[in-house]
Protein backbone atom coordinates (compact mmCIF):
# COMPACT_ATOMS: atom_id res chain seq x y z
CA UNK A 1 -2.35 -3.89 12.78
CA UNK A 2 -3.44 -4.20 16.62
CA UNK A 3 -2.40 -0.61 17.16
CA UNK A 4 -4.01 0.70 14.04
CA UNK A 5 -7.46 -1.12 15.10
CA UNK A 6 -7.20 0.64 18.32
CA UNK A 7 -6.72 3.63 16.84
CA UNK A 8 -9.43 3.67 14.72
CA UNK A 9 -11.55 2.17 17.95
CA UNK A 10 -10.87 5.31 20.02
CA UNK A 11 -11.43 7.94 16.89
CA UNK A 12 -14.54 6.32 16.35
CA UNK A 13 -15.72 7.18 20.34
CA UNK A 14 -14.26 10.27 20.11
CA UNK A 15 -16.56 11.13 16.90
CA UNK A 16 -20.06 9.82 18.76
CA UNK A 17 -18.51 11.56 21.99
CA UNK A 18 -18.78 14.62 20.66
CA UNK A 19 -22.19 14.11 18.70
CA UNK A 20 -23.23 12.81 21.91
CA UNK A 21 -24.60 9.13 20.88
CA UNK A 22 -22.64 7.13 22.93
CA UNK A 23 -24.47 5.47 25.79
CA UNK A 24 -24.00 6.46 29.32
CA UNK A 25 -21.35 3.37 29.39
CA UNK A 26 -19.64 3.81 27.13
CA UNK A 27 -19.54 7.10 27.54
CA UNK A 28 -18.47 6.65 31.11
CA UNK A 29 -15.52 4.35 29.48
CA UNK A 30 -14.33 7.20 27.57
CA UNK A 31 -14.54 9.40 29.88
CA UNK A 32 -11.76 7.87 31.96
CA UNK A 33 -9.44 8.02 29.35
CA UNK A 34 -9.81 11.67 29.31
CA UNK A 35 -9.61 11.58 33.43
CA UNK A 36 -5.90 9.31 32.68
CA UNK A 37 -4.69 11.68 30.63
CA UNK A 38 -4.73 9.91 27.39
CA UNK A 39 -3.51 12.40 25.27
CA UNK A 40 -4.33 10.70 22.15
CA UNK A 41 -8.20 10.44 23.36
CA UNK A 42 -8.12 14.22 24.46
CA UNK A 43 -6.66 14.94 20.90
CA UNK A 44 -9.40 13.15 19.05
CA UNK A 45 -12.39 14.43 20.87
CA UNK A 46 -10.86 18.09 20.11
CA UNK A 47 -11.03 17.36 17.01
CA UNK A 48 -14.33 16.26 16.68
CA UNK A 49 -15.68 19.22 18.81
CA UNK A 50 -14.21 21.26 16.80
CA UNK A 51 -16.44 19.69 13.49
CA UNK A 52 -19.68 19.05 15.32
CA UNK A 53 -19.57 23.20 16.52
CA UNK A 54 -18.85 23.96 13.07
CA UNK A 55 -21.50 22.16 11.91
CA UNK A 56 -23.47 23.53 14.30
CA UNK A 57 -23.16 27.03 13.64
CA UNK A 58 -23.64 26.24 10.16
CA UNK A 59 -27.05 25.73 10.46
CA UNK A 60 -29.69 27.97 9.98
CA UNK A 61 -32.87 29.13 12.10
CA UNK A 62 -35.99 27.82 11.30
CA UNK A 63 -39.47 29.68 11.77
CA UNK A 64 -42.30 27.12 13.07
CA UNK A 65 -44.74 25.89 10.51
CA UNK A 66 -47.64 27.94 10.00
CA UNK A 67 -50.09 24.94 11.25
CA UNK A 68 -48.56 24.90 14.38
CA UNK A 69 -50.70 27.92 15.59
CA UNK A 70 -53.88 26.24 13.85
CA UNK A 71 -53.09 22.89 16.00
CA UNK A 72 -52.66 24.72 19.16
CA UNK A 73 -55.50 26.72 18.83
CA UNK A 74 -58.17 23.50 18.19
CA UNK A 75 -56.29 21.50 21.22
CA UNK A 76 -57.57 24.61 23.35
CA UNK A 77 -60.89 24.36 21.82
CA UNK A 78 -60.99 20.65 22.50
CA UNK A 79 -60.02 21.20 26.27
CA UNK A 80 -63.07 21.51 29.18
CA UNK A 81 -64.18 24.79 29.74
CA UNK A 82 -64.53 25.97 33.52
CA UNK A 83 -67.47 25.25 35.53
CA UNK A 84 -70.12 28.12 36.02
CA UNK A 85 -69.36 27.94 39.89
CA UNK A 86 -66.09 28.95 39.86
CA UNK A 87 -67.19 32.23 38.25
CA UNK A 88 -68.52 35.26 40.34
CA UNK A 89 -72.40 35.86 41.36
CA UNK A 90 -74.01 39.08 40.04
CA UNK A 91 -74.33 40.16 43.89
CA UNK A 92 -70.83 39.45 44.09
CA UNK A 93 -69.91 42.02 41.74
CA UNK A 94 -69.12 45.35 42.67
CA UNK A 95 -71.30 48.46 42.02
CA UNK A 96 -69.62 51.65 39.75
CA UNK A 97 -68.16 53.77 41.35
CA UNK A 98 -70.16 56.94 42.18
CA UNK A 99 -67.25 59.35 41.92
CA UNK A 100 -64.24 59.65 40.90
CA UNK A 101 -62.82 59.70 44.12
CA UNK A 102 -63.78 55.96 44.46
CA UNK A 103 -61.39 53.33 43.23
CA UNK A 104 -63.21 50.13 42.42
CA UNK A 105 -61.91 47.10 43.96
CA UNK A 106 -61.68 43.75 42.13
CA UNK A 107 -61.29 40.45 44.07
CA UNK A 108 -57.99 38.56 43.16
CA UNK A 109 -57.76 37.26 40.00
CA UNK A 110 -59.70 33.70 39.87
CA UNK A 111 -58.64 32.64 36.45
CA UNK A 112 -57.62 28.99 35.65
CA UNK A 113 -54.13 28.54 35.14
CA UNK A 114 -53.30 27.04 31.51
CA UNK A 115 -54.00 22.90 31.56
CA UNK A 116 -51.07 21.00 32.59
CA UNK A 117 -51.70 19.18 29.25
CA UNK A 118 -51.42 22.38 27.15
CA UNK A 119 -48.37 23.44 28.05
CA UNK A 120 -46.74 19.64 28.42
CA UNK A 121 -47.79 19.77 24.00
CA UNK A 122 -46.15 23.31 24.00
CA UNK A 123 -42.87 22.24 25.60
CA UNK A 124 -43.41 19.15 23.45
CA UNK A 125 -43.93 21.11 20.58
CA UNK A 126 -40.68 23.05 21.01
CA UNK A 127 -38.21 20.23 22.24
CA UNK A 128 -39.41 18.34 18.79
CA UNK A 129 -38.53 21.52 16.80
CA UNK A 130 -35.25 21.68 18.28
CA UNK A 131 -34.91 17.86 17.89
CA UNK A 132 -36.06 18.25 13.99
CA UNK A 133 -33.34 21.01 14.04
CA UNK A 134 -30.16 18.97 15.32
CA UNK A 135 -31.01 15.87 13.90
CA UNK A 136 -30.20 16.42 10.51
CA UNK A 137 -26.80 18.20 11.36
CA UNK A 138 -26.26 15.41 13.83
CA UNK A 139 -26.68 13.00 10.64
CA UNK A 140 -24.26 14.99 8.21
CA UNK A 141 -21.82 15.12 11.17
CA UNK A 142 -22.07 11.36 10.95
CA UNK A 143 -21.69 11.20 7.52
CA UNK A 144 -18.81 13.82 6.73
CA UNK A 145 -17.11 11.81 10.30
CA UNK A 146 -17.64 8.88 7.97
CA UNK A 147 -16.45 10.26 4.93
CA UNK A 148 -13.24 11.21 6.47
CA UNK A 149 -12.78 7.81 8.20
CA UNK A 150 -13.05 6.29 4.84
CA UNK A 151 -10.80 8.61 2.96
CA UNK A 152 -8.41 8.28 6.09
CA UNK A 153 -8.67 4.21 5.37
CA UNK A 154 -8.54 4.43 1.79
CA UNK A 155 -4.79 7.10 1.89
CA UNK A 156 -4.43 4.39 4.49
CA UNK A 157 -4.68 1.02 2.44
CA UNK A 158 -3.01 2.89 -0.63
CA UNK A 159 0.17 3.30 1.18
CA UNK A 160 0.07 0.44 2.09
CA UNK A 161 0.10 -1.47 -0.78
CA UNK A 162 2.50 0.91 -2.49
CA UNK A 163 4.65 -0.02 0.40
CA UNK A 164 3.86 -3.81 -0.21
CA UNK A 165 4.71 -3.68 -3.78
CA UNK A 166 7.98 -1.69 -3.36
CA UNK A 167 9.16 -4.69 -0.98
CA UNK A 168 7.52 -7.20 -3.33
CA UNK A 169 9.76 -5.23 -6.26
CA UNK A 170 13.06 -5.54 -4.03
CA UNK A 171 12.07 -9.15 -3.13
CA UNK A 172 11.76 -10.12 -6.88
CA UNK A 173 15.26 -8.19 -7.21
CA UNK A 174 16.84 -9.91 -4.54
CA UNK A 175 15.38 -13.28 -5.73
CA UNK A 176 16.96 -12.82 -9.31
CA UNK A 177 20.09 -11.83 -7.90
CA UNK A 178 20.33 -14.93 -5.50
CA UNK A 179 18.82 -17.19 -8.93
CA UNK A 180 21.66 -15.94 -10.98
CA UNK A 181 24.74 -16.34 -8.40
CA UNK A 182 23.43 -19.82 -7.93
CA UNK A 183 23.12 -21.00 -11.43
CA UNK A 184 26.96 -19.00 -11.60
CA UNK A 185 27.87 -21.36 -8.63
CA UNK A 186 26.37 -24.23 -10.36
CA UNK A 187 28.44 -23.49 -13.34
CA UNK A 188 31.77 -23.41 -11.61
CA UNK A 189 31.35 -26.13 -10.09
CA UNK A 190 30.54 -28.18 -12.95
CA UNK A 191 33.18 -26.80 -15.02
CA UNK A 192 35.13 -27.96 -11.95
CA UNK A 193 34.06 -31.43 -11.84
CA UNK A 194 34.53 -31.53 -15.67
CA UNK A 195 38.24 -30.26 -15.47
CA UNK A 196 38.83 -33.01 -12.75
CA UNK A 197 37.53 -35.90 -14.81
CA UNK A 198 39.52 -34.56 -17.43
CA UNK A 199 42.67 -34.51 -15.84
CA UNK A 200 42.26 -38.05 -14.15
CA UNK A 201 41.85 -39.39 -17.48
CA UNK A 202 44.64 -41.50 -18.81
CA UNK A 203 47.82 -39.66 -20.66
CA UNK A 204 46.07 -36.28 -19.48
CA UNK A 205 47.29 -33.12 -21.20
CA UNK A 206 46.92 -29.54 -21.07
CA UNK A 207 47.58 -26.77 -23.54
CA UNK A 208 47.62 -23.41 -22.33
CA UNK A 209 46.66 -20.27 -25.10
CA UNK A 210 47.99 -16.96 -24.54
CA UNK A 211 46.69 -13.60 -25.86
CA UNK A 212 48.46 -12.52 -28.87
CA UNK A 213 48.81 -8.60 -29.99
CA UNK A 214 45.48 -7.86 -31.01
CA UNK A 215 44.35 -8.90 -26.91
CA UNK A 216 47.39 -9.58 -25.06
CA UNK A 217 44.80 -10.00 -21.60
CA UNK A 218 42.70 -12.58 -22.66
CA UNK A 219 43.90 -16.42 -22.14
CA UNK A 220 42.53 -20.01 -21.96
CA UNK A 221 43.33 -23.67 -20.85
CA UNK A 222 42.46 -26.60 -22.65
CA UNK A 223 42.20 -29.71 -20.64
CA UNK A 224 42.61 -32.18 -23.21
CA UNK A 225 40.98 -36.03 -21.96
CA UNK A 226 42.59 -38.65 -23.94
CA UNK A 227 40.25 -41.22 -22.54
CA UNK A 228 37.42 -39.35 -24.12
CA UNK A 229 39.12 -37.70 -26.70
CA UNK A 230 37.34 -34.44 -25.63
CA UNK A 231 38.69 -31.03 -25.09
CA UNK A 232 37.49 -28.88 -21.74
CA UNK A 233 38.31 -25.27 -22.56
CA UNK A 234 38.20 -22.63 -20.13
CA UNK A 235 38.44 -19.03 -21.37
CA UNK A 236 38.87 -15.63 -20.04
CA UNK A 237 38.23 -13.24 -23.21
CA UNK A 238 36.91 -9.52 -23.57
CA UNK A 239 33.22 -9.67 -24.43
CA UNK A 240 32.74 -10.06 -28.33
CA UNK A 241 31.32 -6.99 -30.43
CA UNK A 242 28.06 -6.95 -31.84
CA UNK A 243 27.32 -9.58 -34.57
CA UNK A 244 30.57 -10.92 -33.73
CA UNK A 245 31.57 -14.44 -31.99
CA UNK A 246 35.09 -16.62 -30.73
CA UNK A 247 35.57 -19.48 -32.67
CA UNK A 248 38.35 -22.38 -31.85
CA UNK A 249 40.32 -23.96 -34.14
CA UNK A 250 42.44 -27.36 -34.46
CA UNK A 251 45.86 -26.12 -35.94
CA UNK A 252 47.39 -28.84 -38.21
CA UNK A 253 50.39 -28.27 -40.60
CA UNK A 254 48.12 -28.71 -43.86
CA UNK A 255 44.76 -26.79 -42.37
CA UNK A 256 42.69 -24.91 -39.60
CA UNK A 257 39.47 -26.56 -38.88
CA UNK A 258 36.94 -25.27 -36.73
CA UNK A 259 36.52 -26.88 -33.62
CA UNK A 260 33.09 -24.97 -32.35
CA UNK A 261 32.10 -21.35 -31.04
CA UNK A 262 32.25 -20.18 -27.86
CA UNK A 263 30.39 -17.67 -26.06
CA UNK A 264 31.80 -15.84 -23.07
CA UNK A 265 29.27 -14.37 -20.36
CA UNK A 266 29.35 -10.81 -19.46
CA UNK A 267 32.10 -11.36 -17.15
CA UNK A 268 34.40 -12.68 -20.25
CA UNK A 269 34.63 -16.23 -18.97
CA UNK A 270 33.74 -18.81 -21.10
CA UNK A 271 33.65 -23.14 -20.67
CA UNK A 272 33.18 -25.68 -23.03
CA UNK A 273 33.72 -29.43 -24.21
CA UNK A 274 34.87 -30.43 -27.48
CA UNK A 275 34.87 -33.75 -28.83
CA UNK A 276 37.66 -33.97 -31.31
CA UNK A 277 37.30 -35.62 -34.56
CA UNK A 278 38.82 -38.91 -34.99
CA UNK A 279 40.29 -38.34 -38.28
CA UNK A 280 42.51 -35.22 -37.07
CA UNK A 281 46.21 -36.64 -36.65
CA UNK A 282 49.35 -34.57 -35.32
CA UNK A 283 47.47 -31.73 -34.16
CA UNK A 284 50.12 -28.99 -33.74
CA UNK A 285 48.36 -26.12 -32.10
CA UNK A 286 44.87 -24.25 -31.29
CA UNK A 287 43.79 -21.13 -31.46
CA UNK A 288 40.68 -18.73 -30.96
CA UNK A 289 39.94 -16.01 -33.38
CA UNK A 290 37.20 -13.21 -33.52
CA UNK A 291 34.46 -13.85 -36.47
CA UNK A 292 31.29 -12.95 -37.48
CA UNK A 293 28.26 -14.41 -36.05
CA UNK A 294 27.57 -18.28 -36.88
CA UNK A 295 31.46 -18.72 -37.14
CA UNK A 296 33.26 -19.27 -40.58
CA UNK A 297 34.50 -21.68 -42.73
CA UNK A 298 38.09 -20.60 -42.34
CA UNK A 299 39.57 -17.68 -39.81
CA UNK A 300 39.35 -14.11 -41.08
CA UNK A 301 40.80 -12.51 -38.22
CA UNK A 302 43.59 -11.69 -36.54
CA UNK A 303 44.36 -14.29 -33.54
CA UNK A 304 43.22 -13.61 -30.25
CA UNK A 305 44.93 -16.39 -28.21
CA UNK A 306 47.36 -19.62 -29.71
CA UNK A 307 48.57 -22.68 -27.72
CA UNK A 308 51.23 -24.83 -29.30
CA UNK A 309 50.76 -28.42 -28.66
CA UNK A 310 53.50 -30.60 -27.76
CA UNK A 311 54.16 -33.60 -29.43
């Protein structure tokens, strides 16, 4: 930003350079950077030039106002006539010439040059015409220097803040990214800890489910802690259909009974714990089926994965 305010610092001299309303400092001050060869100061005051000439050309002549002559005239009037004795005596005067062979001779010419004070208002007169003339050009150069200094800061400050919300956009993108692989890590390592506790557990066993026909790649492990009598299940299954979920089931000789749903992320992993009822004796399997959403009463699908469990 220190580079743009000095920017906008030396277009700003360059514009009154040109219009000529910088003082005799600071126009001294700019001056040098023209003498140094700073070609972004010679740049900028060729530019301006350029708009204050065009301006300047622009403008059209103006004829004096018709009470200028009536003024002029009544200042005259007002001014003191010449004394008597500066004019000639009648003796002094020349007699007519008595032929026309005589050439009359007339004494140099004695009349008053105009008042100092008459011609000072003329001058006046004019350099306030000329003033009234470039004054008004000199302000819509100001202005239109103006205008474009604002539009210039305005394109200026738009980019900018496009530019600030694109990296505000890719900030908020990175951010979600970085939110999700945490709460991923977080996951793991629960399911880690979980697995662990499991296995430390007293008689510890684990089942292991392997895809059947209908999905020969998908698999889990149950991690079954007798302690607790809970199952930790860890999944890898292909991401359910629409309006469809995977449901678990305890496999006894005499039934299936549902043992809960489980919902894989998009990657197809899924983790859960399952406290097992205590009136379910001589489990002899589990297994995962596909079903429709909310689960069901009893499987209606093919199975997707089936662990036997040893007795």
């Amino acid at each position: 930003m220190k580079d743009d305010n000095s920017t906008i610092a030396l277009q700003e001299l360059a514009a009154l350079y040109a219009l000529g309303a910088l003082c005799q400092h600071e126009a001294r001050a700019f001056e040098n950077h023209l003498h140094d060869g700073d070609g972004q100061a010679i740049a900028e005051l060729e530019a301006f030039t350029q708009v204050v000439e065009a301006l300047g050309y622009a403008a059209s002549s103006v004829e004096p106002p018709a009470y200028l002559l009536d003024v002029l005239t009544a200042r005259l009037h007002k001014e003191p006539q010449l004394p008597a004795s500066v004019l000639p005596f009648p003796h002094q005067l020349q007699a007519p010439p008595q032929s026309l062979h005589e050439v009359p001779h007339f004494p140099p010419s004695t009349a008053a040059p105009m008042p100092t004070n008459v011609t000072s208002f003329a001058a006046a007169k004019s350099k306030s015409s000329a003033a009234n003339t470039f004054i008004p050009w000199a302000l819509a150069a100001s202005f239109l220097i103006a205008a474009v200094f604002g539009f210039w800061q305005w394109k200026k400050v738009k980019d900018e803040a496009a530019v600030l919300n694109s990296q505000m956009a890719a900030v908020k993108k990175e951010t979600e990214r970085l939110s999700q692989q945490l709460n991923e890590e977080n996951d793991k390592v629960f399911e880690q800890t979980r697995i662990s506790q499991a296995l430390r557990s007293p008689n510890a066993r684990v089942v292991d489910l392997r895809g059947q026909e209908i999905a020969p790649t998908t698999q889990a492990t149950i991690f079954w802690d007798t302690q607790a009598n809970q199952w930790v299940v860890a999944a890898d299954l292909q991401p359910a259909p629409e309006g469809k979920v995977y449901q678990l089931w305890f496999v006894t000789a005499e039934a299936k009974i549902s043992a809960g749903l489980i919902k894989p992320k998009p990657s197809g992993h899924a983790f859960t714990v399952i406290s097992l009822p205590k009136d379910i004796n001589h489990l002899a399997a589990a297994a995962i089926t596909l079903e429709p959403e909310g689960g069901s009463a009893q499987p209606t699908s093919p199975i997707y994965t089936f662990g036997k469990i040893a007795g």
